[in-house]
Every structure is written in C-alpha cells, then in structure tokens.
PDB file of N, CA and C in Angstrom:
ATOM      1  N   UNK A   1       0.842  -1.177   0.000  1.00  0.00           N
ATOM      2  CA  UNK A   1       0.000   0.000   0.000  1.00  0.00           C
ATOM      3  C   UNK A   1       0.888   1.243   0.000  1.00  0.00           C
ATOM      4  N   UNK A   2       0.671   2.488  -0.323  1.00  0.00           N
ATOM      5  CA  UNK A   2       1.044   3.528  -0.715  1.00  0.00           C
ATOM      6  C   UNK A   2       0.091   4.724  -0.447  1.00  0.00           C
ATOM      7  N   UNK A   3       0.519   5.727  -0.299  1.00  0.00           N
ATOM      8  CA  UNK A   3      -0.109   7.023   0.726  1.00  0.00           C
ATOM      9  C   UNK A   3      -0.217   7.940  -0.620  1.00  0.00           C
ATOM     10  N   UNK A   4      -1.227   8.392  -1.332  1.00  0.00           N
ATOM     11  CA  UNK A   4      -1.393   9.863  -1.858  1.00  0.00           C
ATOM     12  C   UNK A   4      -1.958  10.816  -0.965  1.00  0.00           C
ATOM     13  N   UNK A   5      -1.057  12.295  -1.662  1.00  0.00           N
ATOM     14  CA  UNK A   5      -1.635  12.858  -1.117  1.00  0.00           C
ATOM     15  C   UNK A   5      -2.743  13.896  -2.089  1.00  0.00           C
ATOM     16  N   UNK A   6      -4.038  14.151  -2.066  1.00  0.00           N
ATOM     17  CA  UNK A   6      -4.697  14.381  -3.095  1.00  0.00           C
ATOM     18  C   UNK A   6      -5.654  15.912  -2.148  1.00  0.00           C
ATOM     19  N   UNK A   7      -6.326  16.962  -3.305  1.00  0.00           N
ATOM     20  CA  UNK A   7      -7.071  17.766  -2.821  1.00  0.00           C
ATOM     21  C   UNK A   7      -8.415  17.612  -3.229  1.00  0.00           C
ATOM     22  N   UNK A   8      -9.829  17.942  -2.374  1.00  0.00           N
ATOM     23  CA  UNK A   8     -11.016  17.657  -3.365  1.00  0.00           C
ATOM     24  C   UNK A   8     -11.455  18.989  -2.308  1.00  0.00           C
ATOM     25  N   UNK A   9     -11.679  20.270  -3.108  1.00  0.00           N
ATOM     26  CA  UNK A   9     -12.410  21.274  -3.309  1.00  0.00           C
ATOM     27  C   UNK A   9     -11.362  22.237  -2.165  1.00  0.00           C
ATOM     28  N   UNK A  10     -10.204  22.103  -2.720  1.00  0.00           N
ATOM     29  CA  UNK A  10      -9.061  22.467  -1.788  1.00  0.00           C
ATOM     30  C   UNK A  10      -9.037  21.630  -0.221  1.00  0.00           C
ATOM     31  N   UNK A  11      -9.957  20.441   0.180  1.00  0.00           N
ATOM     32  CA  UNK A  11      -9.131  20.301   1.210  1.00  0.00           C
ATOM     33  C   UNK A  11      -8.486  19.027   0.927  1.00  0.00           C
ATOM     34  N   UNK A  12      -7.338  19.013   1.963  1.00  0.00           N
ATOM     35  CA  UNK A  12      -6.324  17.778   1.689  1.00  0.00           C
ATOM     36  C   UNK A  12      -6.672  16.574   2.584  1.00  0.00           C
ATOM     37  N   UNK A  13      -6.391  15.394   1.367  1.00  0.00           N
ATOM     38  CA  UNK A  13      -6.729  14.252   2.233  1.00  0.00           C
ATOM     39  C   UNK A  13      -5.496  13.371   1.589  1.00  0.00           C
ATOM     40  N   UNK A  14      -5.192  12.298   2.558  1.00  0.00           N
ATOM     41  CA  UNK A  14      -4.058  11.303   2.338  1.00  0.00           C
ATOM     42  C   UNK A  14      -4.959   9.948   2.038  1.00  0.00           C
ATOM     43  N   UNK A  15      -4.703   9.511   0.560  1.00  0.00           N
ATOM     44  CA  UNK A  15      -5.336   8.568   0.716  1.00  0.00           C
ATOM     45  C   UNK A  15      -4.516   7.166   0.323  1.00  0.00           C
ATOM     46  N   UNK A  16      -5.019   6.162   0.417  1.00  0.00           N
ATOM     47  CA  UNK A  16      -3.734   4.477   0.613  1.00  0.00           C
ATOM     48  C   UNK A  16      -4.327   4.150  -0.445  1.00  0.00           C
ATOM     49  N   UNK A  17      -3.587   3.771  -1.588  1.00  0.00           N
ATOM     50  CA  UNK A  17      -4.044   2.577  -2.344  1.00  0.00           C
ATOM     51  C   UNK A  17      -3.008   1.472  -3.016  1.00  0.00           C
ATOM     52  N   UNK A  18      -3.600   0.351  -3.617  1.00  0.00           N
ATOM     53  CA  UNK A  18      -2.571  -0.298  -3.950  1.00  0.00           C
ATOM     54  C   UNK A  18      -1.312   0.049  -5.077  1.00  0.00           C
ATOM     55  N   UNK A  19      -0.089  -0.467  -4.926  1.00  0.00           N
ATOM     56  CA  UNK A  19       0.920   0.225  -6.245  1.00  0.00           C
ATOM     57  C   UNK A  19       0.097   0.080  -7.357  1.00  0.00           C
ATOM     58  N   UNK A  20       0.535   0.594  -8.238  1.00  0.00           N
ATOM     59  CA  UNK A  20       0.229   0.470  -9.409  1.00  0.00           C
ATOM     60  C   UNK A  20      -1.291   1.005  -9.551  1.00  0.00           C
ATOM     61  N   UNK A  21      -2.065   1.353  -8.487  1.00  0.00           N
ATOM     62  CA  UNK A  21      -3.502   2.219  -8.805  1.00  0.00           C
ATOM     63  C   UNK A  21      -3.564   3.060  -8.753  1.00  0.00           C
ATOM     64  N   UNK A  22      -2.379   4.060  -8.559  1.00  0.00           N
ATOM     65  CA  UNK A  22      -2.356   5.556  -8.478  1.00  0.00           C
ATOM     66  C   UNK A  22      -2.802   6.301  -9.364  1.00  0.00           C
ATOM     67  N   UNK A  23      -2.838   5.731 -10.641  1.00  0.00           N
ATOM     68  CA  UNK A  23      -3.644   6.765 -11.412  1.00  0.00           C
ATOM     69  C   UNK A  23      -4.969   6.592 -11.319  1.00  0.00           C
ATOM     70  N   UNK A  24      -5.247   5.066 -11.148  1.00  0.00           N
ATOM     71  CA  UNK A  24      -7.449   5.272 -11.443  1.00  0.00           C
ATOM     72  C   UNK A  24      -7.595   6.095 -10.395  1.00  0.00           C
ATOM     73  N   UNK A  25      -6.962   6.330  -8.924  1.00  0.00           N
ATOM     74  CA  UNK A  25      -7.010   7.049  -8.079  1.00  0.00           C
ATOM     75  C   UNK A  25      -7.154   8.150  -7.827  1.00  0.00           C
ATOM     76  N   UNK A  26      -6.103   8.899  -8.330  1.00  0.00           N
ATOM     77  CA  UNK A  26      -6.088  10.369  -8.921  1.00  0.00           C
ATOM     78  C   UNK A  26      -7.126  10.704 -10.120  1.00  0.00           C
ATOM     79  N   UNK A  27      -7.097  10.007 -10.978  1.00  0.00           N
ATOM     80  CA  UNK A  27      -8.684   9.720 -12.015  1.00  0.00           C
ATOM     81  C   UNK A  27      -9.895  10.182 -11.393  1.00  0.00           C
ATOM     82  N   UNK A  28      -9.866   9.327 -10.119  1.00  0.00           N
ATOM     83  CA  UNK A  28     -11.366   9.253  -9.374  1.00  0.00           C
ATOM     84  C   UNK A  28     -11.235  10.547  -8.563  1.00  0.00           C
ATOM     85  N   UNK A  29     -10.417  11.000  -8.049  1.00  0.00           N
ATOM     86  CA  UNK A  29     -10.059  12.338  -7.483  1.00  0.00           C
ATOM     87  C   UNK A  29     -10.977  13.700  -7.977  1.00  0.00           C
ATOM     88  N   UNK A  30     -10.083  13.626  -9.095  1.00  0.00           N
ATOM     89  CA  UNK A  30     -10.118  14.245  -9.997  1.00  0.00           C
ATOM     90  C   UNK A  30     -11.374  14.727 -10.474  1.00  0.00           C
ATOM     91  N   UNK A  31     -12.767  13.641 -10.675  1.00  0.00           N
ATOM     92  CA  UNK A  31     -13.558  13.534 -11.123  1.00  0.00           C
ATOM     93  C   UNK A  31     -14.181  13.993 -10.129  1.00  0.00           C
ATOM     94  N   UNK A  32     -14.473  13.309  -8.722  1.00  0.00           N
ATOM     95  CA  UNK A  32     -15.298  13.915  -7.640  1.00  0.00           C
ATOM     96  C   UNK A  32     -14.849  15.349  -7.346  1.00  0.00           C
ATOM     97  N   UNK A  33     -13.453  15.515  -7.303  1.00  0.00           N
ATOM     98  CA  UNK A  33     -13.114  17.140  -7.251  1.00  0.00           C
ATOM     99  C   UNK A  33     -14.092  18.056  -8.374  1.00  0.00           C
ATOM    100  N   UNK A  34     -13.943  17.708  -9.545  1.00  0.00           N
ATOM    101  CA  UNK A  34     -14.889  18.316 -10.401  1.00  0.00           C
ATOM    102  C   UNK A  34     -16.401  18.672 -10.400  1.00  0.00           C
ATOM    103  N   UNK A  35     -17.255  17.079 -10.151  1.00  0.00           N
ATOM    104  CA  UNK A  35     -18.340  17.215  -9.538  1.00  0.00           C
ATOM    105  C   UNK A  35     -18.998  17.983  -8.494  1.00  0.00           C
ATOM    106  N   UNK A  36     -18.397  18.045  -7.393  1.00  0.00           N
ATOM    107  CA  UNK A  36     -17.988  18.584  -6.113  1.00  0.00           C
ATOM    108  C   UNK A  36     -18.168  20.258  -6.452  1.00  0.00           C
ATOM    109  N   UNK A  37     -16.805  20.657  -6.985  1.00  0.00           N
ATOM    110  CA  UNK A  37     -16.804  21.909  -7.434  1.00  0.00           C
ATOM    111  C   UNK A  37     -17.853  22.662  -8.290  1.00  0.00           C
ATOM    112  N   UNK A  38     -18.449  21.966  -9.368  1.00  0.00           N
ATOM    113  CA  UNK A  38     -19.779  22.196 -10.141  1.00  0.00           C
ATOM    114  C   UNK A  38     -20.648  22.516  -9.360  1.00  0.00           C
ATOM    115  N   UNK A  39     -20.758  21.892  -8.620  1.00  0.00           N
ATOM    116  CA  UNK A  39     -22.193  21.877  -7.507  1.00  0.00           C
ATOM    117  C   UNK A  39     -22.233  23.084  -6.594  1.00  0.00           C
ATOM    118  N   UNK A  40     -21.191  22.821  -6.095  1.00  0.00           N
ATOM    119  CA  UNK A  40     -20.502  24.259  -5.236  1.00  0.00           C
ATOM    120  C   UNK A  40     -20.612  25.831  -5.896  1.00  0.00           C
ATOM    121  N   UNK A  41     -20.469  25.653  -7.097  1.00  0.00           N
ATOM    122  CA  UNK A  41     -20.440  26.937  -7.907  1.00  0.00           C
ATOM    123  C   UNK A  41     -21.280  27.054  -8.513  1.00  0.00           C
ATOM    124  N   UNK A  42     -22.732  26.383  -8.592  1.00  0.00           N
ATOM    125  CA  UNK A  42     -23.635  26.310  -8.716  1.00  0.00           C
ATOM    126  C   UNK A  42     -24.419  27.301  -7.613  1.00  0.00           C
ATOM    127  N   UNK A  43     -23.477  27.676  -6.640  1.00  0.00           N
ATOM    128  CA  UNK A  43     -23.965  28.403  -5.293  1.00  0.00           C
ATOM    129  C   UNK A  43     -25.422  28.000  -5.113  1.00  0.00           C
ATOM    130  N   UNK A  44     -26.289  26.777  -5.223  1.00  0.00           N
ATOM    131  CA  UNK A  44     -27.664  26.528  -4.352  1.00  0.00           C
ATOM    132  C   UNK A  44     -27.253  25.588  -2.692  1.00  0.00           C
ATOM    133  N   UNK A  45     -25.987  25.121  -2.902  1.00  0.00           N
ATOM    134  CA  UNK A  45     -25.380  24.521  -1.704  1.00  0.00           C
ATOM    135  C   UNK A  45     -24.673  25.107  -0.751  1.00  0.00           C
ATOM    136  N   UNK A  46     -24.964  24.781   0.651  1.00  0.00           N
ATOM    137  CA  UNK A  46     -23.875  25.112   1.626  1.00  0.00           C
ATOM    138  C   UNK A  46     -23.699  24.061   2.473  1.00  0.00           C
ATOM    139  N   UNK A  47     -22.274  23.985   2.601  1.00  0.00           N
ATOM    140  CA  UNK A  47     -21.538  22.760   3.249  1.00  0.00           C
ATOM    141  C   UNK A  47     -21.262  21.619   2.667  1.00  0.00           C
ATOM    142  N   UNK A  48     -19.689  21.487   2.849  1.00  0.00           N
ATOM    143  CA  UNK A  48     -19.528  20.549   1.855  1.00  0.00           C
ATOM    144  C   UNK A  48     -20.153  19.148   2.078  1.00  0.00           C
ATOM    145  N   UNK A  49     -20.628  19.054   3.402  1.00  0.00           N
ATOM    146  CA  UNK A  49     -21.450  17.677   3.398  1.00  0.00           C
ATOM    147  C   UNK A  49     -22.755  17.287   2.540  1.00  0.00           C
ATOM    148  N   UNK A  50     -23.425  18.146   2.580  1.00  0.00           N
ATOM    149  CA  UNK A  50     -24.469  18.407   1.257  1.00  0.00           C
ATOM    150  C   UNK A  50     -24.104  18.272  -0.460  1.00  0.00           C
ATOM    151  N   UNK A  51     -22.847  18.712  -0.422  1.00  0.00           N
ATOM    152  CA  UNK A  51     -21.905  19.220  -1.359  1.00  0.00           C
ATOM    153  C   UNK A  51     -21.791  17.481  -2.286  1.00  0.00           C
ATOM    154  N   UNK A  52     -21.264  17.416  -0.729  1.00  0.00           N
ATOM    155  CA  UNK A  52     -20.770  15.515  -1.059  1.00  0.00           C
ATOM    156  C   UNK A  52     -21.659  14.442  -1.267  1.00  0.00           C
ATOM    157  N   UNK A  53     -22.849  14.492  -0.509  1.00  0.00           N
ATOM    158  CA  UNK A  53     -24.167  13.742  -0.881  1.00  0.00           C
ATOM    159  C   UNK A  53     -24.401  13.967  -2.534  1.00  0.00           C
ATOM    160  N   UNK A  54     -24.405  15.240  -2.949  1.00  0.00           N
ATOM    161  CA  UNK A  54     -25.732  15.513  -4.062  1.00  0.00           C
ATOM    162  C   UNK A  54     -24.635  14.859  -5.175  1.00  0.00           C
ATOM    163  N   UNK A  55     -23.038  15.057  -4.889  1.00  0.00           N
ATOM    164  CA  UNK A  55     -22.233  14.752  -6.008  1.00  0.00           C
ATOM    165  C   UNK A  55     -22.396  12.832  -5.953  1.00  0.00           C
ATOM    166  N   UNK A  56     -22.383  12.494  -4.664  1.00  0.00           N
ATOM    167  CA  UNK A  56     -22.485  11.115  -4.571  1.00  0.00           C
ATOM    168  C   UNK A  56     -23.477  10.522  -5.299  1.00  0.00           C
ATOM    169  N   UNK A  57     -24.798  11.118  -5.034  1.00  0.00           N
ATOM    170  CA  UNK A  57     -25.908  10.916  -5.721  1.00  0.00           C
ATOM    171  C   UNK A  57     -25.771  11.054  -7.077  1.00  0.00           C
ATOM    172  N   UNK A  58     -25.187  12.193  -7.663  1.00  0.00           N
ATOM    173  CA  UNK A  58     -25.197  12.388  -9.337  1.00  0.00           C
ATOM    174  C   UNK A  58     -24.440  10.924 -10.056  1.00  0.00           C
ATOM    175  N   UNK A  59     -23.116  11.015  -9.114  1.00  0.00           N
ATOM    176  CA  UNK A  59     -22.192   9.785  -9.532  1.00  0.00           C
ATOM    177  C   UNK A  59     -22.840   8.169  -9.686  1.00  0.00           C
ATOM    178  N   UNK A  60     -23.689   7.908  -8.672  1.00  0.00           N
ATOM    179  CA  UNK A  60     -24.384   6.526  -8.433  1.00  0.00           C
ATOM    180  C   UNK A  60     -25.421   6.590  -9.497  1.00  0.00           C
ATOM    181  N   UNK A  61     -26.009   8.015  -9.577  1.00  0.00           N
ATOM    182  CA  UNK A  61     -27.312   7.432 -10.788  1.00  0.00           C
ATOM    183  C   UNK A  61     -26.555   7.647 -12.288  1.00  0.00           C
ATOM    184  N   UNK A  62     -25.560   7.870 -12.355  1.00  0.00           N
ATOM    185  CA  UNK A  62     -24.372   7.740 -13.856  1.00  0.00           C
ATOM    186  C   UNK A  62     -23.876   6.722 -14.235  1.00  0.00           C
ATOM    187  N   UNK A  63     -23.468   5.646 -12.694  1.00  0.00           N
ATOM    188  CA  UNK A  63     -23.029   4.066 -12.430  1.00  0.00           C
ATOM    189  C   UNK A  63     -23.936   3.941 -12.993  1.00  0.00           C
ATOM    190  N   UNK A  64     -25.529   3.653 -12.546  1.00  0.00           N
ATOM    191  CA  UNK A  64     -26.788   2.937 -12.600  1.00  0.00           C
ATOM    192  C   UNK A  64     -26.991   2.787 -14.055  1.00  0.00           C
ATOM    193  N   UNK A  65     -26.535   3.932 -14.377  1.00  0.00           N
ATOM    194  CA  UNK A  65     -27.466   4.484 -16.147  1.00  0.00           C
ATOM    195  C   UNK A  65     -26.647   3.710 -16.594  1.00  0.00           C
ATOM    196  N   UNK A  66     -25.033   3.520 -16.860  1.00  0.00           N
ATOM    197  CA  UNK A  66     -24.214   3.034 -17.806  1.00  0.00           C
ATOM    198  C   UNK A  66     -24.187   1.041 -17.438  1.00  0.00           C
ATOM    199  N   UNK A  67     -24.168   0.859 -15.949  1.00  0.00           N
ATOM    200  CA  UNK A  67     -23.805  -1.045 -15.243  1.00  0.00           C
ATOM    201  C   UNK A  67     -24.885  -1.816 -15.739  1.00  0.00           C
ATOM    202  N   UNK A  68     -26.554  -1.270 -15.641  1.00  0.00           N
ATOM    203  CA  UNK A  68     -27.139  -2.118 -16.198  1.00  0.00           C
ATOM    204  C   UNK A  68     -28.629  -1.595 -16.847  1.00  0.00           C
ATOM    205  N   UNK A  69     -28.602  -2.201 -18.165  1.00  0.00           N
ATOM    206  CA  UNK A  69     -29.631  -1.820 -19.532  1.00  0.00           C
ATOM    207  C   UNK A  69     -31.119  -1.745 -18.782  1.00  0.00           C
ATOM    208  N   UNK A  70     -30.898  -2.704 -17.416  1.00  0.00           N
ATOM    209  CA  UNK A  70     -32.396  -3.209 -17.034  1.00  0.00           C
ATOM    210  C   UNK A  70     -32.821  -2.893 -15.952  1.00  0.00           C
ATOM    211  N   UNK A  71     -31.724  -2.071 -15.688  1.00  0.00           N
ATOM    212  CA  UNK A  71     -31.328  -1.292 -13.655  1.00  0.00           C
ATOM    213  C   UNK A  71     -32.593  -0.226 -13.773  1.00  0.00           C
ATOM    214  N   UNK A  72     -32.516   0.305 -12.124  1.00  0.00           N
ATOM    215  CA  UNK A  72     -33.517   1.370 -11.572  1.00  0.00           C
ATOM    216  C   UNK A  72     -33.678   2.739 -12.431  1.00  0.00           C
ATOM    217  N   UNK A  73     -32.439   2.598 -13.540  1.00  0.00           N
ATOM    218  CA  UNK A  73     -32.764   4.256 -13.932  1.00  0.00           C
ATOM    219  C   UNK A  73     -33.111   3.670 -15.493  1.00  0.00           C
ATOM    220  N   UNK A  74     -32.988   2.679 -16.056  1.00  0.00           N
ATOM    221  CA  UNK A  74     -32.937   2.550 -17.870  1.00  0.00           C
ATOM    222  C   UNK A  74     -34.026   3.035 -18.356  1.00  0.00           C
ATOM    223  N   UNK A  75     -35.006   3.289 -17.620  1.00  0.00           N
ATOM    224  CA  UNK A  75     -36.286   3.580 -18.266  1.00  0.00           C
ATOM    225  C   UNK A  75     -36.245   5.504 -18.519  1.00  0.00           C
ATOM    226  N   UNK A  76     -35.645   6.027 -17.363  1.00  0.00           N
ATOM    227  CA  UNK A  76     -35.357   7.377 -17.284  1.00  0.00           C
ATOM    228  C   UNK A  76     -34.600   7.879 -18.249  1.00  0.00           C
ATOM    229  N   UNK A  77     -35.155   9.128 -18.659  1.00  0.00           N
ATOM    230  CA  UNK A  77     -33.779   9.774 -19.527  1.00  0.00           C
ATOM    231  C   UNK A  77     -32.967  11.002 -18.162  1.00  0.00           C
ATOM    232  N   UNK A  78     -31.566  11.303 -19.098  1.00  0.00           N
ATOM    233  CA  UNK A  78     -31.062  11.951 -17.969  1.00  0.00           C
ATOM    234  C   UNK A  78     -31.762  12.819 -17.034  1.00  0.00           C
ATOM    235  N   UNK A  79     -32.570  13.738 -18.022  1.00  0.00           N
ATOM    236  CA  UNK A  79     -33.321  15.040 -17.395  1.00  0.00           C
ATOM    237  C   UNK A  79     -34.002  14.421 -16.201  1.00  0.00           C
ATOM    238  N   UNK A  80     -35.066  13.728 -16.315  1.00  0.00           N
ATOM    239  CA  UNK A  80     -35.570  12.869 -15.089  1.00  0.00           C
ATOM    240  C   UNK A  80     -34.874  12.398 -14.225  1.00  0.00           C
ATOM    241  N   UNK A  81     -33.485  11.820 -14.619  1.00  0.00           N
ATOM    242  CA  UNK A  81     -32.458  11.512 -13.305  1.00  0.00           C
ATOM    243  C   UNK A  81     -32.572  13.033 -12.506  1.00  0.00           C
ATOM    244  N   UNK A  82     -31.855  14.314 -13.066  1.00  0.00           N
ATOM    245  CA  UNK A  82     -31.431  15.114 -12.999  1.00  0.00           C
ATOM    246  C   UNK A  82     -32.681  15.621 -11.875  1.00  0.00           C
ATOM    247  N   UNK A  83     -33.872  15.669 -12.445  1.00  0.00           N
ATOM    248  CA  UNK A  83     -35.057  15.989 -11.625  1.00  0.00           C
ATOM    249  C   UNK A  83     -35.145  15.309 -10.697  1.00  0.00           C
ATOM    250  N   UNK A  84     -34.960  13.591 -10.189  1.00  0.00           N
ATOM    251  CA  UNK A  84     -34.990  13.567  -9.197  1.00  0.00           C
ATOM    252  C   UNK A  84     -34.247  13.069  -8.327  1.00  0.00           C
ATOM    253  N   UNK A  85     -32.961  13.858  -8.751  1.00  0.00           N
ATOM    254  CA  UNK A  85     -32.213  14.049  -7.910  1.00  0.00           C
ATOM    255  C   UNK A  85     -32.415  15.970  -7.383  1.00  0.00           C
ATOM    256  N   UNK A  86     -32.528  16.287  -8.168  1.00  0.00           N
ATOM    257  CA  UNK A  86     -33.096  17.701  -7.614  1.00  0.00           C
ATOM    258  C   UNK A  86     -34.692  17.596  -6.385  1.00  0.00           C
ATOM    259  N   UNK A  87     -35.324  16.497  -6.694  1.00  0.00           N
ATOM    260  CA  UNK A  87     -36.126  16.190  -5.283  1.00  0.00           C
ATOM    261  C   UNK A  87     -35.368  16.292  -4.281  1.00  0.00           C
ATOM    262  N   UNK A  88     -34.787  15.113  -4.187  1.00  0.00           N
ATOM    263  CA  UNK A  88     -33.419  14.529  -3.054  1.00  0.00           C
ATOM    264  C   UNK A  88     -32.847  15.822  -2.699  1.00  0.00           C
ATOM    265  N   UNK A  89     -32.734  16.557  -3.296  1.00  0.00           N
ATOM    266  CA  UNK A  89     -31.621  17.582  -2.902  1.00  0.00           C
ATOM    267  C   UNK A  89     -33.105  18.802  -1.680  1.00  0.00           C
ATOM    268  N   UNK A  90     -34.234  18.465  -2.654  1.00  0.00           N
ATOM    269  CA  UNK A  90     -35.417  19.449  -1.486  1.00  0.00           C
ATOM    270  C   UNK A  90     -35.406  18.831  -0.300  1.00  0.00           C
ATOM    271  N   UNK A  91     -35.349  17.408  -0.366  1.00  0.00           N
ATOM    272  CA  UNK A  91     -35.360  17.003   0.986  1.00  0.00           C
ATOM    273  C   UNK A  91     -34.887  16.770   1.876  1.00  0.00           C
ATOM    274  N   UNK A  92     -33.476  16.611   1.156  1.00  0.00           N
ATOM    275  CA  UNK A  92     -32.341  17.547   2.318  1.00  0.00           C
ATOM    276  C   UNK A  92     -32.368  18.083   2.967  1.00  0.00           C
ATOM    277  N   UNK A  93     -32.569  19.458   2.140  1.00  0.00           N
ATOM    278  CA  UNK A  93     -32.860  21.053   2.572  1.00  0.00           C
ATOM    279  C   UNK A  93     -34.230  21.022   3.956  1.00  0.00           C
ATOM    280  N   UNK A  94     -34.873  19.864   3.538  1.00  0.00           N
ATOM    281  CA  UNK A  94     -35.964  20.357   4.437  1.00  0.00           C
ATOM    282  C   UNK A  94     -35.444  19.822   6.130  1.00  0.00           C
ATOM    283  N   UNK A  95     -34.619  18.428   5.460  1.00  0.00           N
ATOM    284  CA  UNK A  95     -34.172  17.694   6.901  1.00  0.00           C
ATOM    285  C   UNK A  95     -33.302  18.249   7.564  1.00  0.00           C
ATOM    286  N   UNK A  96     -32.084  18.907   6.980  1.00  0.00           N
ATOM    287  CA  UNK A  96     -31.189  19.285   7.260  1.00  0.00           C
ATOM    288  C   UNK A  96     -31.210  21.034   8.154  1.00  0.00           C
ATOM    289  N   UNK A  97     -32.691  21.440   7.162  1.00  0.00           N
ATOM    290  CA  UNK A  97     -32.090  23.185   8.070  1.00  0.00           C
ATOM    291  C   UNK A  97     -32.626  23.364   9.538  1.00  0.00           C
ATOM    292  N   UNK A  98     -33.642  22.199   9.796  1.00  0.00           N
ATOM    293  CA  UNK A  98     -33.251  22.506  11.506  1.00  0.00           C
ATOM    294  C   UNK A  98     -32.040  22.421  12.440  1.00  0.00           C
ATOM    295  N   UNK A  99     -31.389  21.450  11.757  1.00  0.00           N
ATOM    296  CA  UNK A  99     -29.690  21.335  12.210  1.00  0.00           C
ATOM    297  C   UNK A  99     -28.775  22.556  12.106  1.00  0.00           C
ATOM    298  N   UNK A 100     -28.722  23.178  10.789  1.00  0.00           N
ATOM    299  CA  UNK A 100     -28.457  24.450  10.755  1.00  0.00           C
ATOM    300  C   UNK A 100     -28.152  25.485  11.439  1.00  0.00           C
ATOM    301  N   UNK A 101     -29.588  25.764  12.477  1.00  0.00           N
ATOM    302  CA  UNK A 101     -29.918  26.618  13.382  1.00  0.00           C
ATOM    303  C   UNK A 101     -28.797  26.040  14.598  1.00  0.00           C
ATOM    304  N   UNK A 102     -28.426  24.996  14.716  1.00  0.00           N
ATOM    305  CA  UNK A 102     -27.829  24.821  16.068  1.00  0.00           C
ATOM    306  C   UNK A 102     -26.528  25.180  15.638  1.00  0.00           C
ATOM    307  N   UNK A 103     -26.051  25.553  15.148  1.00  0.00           N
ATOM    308  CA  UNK A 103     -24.601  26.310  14.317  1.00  0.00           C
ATOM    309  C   UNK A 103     -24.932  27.555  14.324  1.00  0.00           C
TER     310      UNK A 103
END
C-alpha cells in the first residue's frame, strides 16, 4: 500500500491505495473534485457535506445508467435523473435546516 496525497475542493486528504492504482485514483479524485466543485459553484449549496451527498448521488445514478440496460434508472432519460435528484436535494434542505440553526 502507498499514501497519496490528493485535494477535493481544496481540502487535503491522504489517501492508501494499492501500487500500481495511483492513477485510477487520482482519475477518481479528480472527477469527484470536479463534480464537487460544479455543484458548489452552482452556489444553491452550503456545506460541503451536502456538497458531497448531491455529487455522490449524481455519480451513483451515472453508475446505474451506464452497469445495467435493465437497472432502476434505464427507463429514465437523464433530465428525469437530474429531476430527481433535484427532489433529493429538497429534501435535504428540508431535513437538514433545523440542524443548521444549532450552528
């Protein structure tokens, strides 16, 4: 195992993977850094924990669409992903801003 050290939305994290995977690594970095950042500069988000859900979410229903012809999203076109994941993201907002207040 082997230690990178990598940034996702400027903060630093050390992460282990096996030799020779350092690049799908930095790849995958790379990609969630991007996602991440989109969303962020999208300014409808605050905190990167939110930040990190909605990108998690975009990423899993992109898996879904491409792993299988017969999976939960094949029937959807993107826009409809896109929409409801923009639900998910209201209901966040709704769960999340009483927490808010205690900050």
């Amino acid at each position: 195992m082997i230690q990178l050290d990598v940034s996702i939305m400027g903060q630093p994290y050390k992460l282990a993977c096996k030799e020779g995977e350092e690049g799908a690594l930095q790849e995958a970095v790379a990609y969630l850094d991007g996602k991440m950042s989109a969303i962020r500069d999208a300014g409808k988000l605050k905190g990167n924990d939110r930040i990190a859900v909605m990108a998690a979410l975009g990423i899993a229903a992109e898996l879904l669409a491409t792993k299988s012809p017969d999976g939960p999203l094949s029937e959807m076109s993107m826009s409809e992903v896109k929409q409801k994941i923009a639900a998910m993201h209201e209901t966040l907002d709704t769960a999340l801003a009483p927490q808010e207040n205690l900050f």
